[in-house]
C-alpha atoms as a PDB file:
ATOM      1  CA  UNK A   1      40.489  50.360  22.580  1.00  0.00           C
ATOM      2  CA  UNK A   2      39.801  46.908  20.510  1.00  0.00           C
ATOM      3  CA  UNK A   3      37.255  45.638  23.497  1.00  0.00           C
ATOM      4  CA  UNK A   4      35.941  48.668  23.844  1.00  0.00           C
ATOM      5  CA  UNK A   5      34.968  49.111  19.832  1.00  0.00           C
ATOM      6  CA  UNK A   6      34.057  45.089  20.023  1.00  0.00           C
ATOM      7  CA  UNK A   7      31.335  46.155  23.010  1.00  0.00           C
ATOM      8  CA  UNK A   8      29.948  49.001  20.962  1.00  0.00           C
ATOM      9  CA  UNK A   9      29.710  46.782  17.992  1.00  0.00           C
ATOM     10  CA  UNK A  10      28.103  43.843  19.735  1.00  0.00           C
ATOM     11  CA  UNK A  11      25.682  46.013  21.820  1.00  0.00           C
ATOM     12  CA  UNK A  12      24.487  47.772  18.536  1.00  0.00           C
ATOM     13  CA  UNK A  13      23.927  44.349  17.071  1.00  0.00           C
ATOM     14  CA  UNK A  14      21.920  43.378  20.235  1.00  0.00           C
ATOM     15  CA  UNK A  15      19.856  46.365  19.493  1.00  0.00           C
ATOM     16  CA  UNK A  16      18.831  46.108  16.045  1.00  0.00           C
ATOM     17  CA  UNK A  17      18.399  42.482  16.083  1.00  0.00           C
ATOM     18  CA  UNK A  18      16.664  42.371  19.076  1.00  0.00           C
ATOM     19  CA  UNK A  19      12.706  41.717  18.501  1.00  0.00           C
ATOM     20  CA  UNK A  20      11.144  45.963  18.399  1.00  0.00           C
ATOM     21  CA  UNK A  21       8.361  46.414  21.105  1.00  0.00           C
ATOM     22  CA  UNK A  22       8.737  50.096  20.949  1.00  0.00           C
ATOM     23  CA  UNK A  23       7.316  50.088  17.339  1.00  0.00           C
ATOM     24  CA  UNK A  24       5.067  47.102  18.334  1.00  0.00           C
ATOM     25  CA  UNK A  25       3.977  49.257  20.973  1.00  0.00           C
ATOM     26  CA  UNK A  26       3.290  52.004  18.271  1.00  0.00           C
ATOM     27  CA  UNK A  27       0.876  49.586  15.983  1.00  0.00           C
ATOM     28  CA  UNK A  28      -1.926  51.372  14.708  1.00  0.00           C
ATOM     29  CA  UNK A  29      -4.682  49.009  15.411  1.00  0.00           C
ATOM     30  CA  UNK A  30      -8.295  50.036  13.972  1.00  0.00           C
ATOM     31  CA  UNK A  31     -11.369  48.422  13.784  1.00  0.00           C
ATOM     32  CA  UNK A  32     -12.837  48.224  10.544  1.00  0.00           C
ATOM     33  CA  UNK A  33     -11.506  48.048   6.296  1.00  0.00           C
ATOM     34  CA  UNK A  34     -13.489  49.591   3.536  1.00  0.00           C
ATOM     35  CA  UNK A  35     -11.964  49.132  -0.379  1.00  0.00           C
ATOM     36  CA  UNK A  36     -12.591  47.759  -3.708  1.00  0.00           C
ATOM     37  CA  UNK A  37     -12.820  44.518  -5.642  1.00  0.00           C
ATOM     38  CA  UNK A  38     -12.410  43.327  -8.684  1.00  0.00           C
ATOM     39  CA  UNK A  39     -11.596  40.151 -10.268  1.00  0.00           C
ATOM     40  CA  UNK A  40     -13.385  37.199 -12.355  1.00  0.00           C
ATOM     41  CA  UNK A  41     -16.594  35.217 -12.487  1.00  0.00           C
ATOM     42  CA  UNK A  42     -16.615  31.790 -13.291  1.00  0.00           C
ATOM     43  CA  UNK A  43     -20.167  30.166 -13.263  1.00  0.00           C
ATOM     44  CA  UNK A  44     -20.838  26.230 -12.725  1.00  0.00           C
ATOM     45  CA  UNK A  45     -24.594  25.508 -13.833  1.00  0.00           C
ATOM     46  CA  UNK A  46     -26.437  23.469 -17.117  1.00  0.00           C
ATOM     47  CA  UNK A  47     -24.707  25.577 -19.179  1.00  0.00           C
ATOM     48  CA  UNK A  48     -21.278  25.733 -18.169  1.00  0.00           C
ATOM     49  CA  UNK A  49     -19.623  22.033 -17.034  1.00  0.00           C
ATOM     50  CA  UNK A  50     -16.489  23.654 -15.651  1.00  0.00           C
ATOM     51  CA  UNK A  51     -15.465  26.616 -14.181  1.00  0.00           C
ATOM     52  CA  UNK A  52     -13.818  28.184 -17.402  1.00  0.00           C
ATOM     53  CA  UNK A  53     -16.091  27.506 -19.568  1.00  0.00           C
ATOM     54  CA  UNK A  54     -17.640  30.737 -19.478  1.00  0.00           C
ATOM     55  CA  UNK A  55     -15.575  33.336 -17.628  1.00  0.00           C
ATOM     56  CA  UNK A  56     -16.886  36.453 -16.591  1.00  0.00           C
ATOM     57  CA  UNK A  57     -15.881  39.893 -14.621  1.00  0.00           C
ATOM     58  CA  UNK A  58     -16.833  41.093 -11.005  1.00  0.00           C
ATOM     59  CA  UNK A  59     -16.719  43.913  -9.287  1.00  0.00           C
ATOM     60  CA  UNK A  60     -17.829  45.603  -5.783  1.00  0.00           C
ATOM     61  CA  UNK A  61     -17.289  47.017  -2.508  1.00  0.00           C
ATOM     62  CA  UNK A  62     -16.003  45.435   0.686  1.00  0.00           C
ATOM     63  CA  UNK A  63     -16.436  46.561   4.502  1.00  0.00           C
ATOM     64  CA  UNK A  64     -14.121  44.543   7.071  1.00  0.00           C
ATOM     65  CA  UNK A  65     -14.598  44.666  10.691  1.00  0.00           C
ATOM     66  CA  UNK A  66     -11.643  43.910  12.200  1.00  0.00           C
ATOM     67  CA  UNK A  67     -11.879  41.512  15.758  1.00  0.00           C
ATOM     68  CA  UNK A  68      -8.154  40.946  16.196  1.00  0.00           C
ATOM     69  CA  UNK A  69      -5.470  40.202  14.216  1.00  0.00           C
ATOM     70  CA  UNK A  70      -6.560  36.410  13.479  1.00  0.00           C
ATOM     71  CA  UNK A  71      -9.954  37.030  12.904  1.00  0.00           C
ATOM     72  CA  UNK A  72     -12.220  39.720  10.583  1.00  0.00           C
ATOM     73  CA  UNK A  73     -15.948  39.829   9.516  1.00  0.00           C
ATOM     74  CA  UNK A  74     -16.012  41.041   5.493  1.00  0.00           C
ATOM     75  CA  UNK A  75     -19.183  41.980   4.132  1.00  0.00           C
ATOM     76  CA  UNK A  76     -19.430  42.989   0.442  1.00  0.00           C
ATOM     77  CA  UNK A  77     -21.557  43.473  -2.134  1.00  0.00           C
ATOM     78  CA  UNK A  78     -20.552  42.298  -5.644  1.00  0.00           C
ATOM     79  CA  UNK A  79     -21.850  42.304  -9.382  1.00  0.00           C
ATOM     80  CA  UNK A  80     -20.615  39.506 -11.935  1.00  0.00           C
ATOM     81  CA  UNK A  81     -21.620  39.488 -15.038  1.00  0.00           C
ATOM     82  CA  UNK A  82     -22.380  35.612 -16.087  1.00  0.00           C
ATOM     83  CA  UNK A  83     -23.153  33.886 -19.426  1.00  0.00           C
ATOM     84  CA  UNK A  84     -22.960  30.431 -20.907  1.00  0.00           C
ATOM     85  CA  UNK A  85     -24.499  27.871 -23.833  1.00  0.00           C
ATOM     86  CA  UNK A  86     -25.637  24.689 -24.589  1.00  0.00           C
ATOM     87  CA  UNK A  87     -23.808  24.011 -27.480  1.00  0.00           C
ATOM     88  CA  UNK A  88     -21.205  21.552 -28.073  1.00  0.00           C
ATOM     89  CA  UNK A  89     -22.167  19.934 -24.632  1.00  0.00           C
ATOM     90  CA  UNK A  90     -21.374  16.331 -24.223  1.00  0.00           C
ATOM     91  CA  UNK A  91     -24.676  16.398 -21.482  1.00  0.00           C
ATOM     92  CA  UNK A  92     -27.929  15.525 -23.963  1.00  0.00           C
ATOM     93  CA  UNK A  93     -30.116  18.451 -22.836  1.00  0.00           C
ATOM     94  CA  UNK A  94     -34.129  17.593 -24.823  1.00  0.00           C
ATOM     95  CA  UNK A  95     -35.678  20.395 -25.686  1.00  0.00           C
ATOM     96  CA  UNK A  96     -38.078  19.990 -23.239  1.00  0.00           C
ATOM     97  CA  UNK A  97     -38.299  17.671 -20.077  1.00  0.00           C
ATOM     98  CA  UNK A  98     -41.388  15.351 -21.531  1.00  0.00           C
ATOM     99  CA  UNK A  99     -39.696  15.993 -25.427  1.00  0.00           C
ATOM    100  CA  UNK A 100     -38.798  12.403 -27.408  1.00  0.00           C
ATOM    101  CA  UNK A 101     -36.357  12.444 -29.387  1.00  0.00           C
ATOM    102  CA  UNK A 102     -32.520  13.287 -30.708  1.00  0.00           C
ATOM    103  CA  UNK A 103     -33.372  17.217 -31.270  1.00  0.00           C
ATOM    104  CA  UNK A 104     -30.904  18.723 -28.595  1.00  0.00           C
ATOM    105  CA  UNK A 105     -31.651  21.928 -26.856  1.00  0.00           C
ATOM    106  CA  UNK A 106     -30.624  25.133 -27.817  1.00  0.00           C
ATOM    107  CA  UNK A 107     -29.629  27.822 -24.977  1.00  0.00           C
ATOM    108  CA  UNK A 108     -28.032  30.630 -24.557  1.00  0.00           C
ATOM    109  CA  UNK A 109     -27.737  33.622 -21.604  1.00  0.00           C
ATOM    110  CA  UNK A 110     -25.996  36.457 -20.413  1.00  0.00           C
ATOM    111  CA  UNK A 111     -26.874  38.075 -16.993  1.00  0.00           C
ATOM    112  CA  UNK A 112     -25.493  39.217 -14.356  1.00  0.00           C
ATOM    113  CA  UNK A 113     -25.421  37.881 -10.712  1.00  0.00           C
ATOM    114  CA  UNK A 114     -25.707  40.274  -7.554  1.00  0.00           C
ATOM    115  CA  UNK A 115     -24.271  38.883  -4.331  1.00  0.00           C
ATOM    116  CA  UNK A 116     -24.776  40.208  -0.980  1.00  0.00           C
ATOM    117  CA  UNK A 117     -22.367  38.290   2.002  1.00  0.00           C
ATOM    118  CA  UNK A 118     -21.209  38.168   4.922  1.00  0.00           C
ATOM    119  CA  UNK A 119     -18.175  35.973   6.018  1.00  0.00           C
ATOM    120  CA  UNK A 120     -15.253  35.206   8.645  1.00  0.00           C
ATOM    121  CA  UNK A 121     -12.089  35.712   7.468  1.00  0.00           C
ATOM    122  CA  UNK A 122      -9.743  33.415   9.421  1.00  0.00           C
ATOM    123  CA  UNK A 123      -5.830  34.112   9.705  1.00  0.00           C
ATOM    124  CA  UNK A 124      -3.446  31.376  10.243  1.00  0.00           C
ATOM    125  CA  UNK A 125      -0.708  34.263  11.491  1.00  0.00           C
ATOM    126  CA  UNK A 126      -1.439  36.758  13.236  1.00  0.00           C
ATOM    127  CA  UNK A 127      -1.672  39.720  10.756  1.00  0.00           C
ATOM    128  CA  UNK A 128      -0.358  43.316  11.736  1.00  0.00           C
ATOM    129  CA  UNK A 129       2.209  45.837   9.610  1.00  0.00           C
ATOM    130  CA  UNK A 130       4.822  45.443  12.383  1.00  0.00           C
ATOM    131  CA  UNK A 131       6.098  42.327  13.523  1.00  0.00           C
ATOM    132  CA  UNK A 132       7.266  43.052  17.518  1.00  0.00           C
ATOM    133  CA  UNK A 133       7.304  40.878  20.273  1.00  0.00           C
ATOM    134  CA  UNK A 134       3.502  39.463  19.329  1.00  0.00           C
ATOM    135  CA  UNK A 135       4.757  38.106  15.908  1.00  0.00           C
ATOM    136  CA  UNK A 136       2.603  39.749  13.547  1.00  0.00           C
ATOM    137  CA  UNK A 137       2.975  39.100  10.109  1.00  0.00           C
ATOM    138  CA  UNK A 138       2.294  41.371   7.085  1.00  0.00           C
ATOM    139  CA  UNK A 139       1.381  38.239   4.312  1.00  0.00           C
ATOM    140  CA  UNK A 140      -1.012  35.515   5.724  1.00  0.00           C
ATOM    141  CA  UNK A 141      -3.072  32.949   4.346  1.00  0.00           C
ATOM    142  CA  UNK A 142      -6.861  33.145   5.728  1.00  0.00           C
ATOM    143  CA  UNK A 143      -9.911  31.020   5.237  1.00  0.00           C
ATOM    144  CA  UNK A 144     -13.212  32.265   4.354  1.00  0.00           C
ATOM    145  CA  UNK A 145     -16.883  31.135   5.609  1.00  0.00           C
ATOM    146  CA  UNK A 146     -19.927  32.466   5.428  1.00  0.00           C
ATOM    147  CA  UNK A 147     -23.727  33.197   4.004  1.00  0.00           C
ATOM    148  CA  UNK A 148     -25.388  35.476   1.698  1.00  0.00           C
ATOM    149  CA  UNK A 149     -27.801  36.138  -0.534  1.00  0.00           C
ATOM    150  CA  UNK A 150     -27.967  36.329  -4.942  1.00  0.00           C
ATOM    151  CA  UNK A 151     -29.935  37.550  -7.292  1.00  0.00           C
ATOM    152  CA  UNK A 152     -29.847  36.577 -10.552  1.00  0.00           C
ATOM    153  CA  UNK A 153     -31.219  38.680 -13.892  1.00  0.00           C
ATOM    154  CA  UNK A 154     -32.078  35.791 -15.815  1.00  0.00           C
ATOM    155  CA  UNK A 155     -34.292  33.684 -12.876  1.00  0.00           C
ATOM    156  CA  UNK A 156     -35.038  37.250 -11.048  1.00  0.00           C
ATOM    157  CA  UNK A 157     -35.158  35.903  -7.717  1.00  0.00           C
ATOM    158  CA  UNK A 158     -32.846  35.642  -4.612  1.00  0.00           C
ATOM    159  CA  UNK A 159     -31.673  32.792  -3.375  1.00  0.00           C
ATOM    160  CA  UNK A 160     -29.709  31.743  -0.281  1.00  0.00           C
ATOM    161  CA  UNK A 161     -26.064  31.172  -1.224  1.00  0.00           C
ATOM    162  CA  UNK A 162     -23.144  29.448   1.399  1.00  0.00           C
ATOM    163  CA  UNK A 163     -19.495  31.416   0.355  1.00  0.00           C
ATOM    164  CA  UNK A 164     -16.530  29.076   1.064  1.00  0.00           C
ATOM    165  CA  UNK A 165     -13.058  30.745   0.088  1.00  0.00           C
ATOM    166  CA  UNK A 166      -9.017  30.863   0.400  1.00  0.00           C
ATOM    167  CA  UNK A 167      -6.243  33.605   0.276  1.00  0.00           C
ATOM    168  CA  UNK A 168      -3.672  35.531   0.791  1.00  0.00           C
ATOM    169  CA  UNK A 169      -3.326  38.845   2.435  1.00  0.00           C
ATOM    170  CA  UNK A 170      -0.771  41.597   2.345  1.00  0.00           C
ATOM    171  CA  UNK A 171      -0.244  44.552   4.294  1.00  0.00           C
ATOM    172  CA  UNK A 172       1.462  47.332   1.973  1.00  0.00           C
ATOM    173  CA  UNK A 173       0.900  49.848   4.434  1.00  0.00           C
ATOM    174  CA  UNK A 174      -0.007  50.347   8.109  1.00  0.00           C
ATOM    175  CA  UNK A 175      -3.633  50.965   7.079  1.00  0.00           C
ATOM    176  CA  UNK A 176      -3.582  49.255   3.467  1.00  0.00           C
ATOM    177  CA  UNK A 177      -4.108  46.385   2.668  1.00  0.00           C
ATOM    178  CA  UNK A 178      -4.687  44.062  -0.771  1.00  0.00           C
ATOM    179  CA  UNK A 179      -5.960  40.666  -0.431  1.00  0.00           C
ATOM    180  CA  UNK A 180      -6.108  37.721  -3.497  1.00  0.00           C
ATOM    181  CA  UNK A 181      -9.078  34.988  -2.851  1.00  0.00           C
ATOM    182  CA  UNK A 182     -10.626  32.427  -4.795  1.00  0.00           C
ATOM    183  CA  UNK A 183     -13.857  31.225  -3.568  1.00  0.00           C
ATOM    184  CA  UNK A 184     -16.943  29.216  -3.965  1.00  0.00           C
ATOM    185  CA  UNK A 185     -20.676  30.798  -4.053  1.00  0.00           C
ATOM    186  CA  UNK A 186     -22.367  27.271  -3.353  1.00  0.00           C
ATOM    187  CA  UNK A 187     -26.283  28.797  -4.869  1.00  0.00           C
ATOM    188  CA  UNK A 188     -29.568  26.996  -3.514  1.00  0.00           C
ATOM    189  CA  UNK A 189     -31.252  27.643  -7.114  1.00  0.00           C
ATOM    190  CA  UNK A 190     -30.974  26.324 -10.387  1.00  0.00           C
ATOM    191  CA  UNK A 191     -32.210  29.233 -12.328  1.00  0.00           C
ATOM    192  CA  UNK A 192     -29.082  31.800 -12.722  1.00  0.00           C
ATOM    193  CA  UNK A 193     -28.846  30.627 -16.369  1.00  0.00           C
ATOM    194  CA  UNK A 194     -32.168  30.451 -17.107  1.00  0.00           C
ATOM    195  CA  UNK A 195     -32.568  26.640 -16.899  1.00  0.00           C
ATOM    196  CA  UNK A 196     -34.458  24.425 -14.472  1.00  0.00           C
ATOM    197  CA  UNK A 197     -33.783  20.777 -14.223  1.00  0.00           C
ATOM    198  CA  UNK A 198     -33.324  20.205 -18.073  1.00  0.00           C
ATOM    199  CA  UNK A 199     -33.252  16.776 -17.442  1.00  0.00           C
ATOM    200  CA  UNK A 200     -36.024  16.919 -15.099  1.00  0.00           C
ATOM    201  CA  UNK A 201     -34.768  15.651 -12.188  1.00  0.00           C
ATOM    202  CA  UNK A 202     -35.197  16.779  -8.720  1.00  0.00           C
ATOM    203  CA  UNK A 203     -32.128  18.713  -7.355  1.00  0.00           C
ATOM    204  CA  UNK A 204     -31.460  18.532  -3.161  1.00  0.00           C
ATOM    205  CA  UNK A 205     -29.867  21.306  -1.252  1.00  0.00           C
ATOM    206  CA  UNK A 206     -25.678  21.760  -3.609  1.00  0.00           C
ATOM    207  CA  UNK A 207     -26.992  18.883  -5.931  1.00  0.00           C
ATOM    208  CA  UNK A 208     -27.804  20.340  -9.607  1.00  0.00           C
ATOM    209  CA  UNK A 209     -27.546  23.681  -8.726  1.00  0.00           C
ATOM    210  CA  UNK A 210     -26.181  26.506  -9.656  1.00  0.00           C
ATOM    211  CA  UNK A 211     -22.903  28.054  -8.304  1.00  0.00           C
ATOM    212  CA  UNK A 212     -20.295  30.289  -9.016  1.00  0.00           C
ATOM    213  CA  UNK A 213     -16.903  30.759  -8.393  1.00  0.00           C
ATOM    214  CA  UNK A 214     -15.041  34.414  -7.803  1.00  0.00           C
ATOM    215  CA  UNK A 215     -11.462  34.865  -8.083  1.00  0.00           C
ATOM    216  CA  UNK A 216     -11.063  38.644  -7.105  1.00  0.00           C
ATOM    217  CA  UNK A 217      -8.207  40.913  -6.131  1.00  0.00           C
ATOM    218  CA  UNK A 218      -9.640  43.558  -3.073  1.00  0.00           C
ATOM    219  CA  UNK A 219      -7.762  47.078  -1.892  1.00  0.00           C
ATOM    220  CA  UNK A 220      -9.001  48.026   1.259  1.00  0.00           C
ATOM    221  CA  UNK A 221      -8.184  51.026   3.582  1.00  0.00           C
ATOM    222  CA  UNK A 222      -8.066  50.694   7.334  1.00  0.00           C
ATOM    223  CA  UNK A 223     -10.164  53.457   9.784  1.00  0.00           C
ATOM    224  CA  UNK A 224     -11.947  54.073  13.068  1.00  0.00           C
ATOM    225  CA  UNK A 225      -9.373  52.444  15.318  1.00  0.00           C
ATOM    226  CA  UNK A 226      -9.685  51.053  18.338  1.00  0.00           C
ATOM    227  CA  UNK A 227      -8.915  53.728  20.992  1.00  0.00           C
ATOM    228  CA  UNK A 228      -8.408  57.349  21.013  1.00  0.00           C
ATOM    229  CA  UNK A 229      -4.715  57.150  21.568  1.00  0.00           C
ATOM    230  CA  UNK A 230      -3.766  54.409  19.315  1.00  0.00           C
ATOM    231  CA  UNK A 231      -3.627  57.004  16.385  1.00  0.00           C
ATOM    232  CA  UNK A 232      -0.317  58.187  17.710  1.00  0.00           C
ATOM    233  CA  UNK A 233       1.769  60.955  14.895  1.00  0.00           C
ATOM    234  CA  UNK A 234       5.092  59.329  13.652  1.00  0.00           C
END
């Protein structure tokens, strides 16, 4: 009776700790994300020497298409509102490029920036609501990489802009999902605030420009999966 009860016990042990292919097997895999983001601006240009100097609020929408569970291509289109000042700068700012003098210049903006971009979104785990037999994890850290395009209210003009990022991603559901990322919007102009080369120097390519930094929280919802019978009912 006692080795009997001992190989019930130790072949239901077996079977729950055993890795589960039969719900791997019933992953959900689809191809594409749509959601929300929101977050916070933070512009670097003449006006603002750091990246809280100024802090703003952003907001958009988000479309993922999904390649495999270490790889995804997010576009999105986001609004920040950005602002910033010359006062109390240590940087000596003339009023005007050819001005002589100790008379400091006097700036202020608000605006807002629209950014249109497109980048990879690499996983360092594989990412996936169930784990199985292929691993899949439902928090992974990802880098971002990609280009875009901003407008800005104050300089109204688009520019080219180069998005380099970090996060984290977390898979609350089978098909949602809520991402944290920080990342840089490297901008090829130096007119989002309104000012052009104060000190009237020439600016190449990152140098002296203008750039902005987004730290944004994203919900997204999973659809259109990959084969007809991959939506299976639980």
């Amino acid at each position: 009776m006692t080795r009997t009860l001992l190989l019930f016990l130790g072949s239901w042990l077996l079977f729950w700790s055993a890795p589960s292919s039969s719900r791997a097997q019933n992953e959900d895999f689809f191809t594409k994300e749509w959601g929300v983001s929101v977050g916070m601006s933070q512009p670097l240009d003449d006006t603002n020497p750091s990246l809280l100097s100024h802090p703003g609020i952003s907001f958009g929408g988000t479309v993922r298409w999904i390649y495999n569970p270490r790889l995804a291509l997010r576009t999105s289109l986001n609004i920040h509102t950005i602002g910033g000042n010359t006062t109390g700068l240590k940087d000596f700012y003339p009023t005007s490029p050819s001005a002589v003098g100790t008379q400091t210049l006097n700036h202020t903006y608000r605006g807002t920036l629209l950014d249109l971009s497109a980048v990879y979104e690499i996983h360092f785990l594989p990412y996936g609501f169930h784990r199985g037999y292929l691993g899949y994890r439902r928090l992974v850290p990802y880098l971002q990489l990609g280009l875009g395009a901003a407008y800005g209210s104050e300089s109204g003009s688009v520019t080219p802009i180069v998005p380099i990022g970090v996060g984290l991603k977390y898979k609350i559901r089978p098909r949602l999902n809520l991402a944290l990322d920080w990342s840089m919007r490297f901008g090829l102009s130096d007119q989002w605030d309104g000012l052009e080369a104060p000190h009237a120097l020439k600016s190449d390519f990152f140098r002296n420009k203008d750039h902005i930094g987004l730290l944004q929280l994203t919900l997204t919802y999973d659809f259109s999966p990959r084969c007809p019978t991959c939506n299976k009912a639980e």
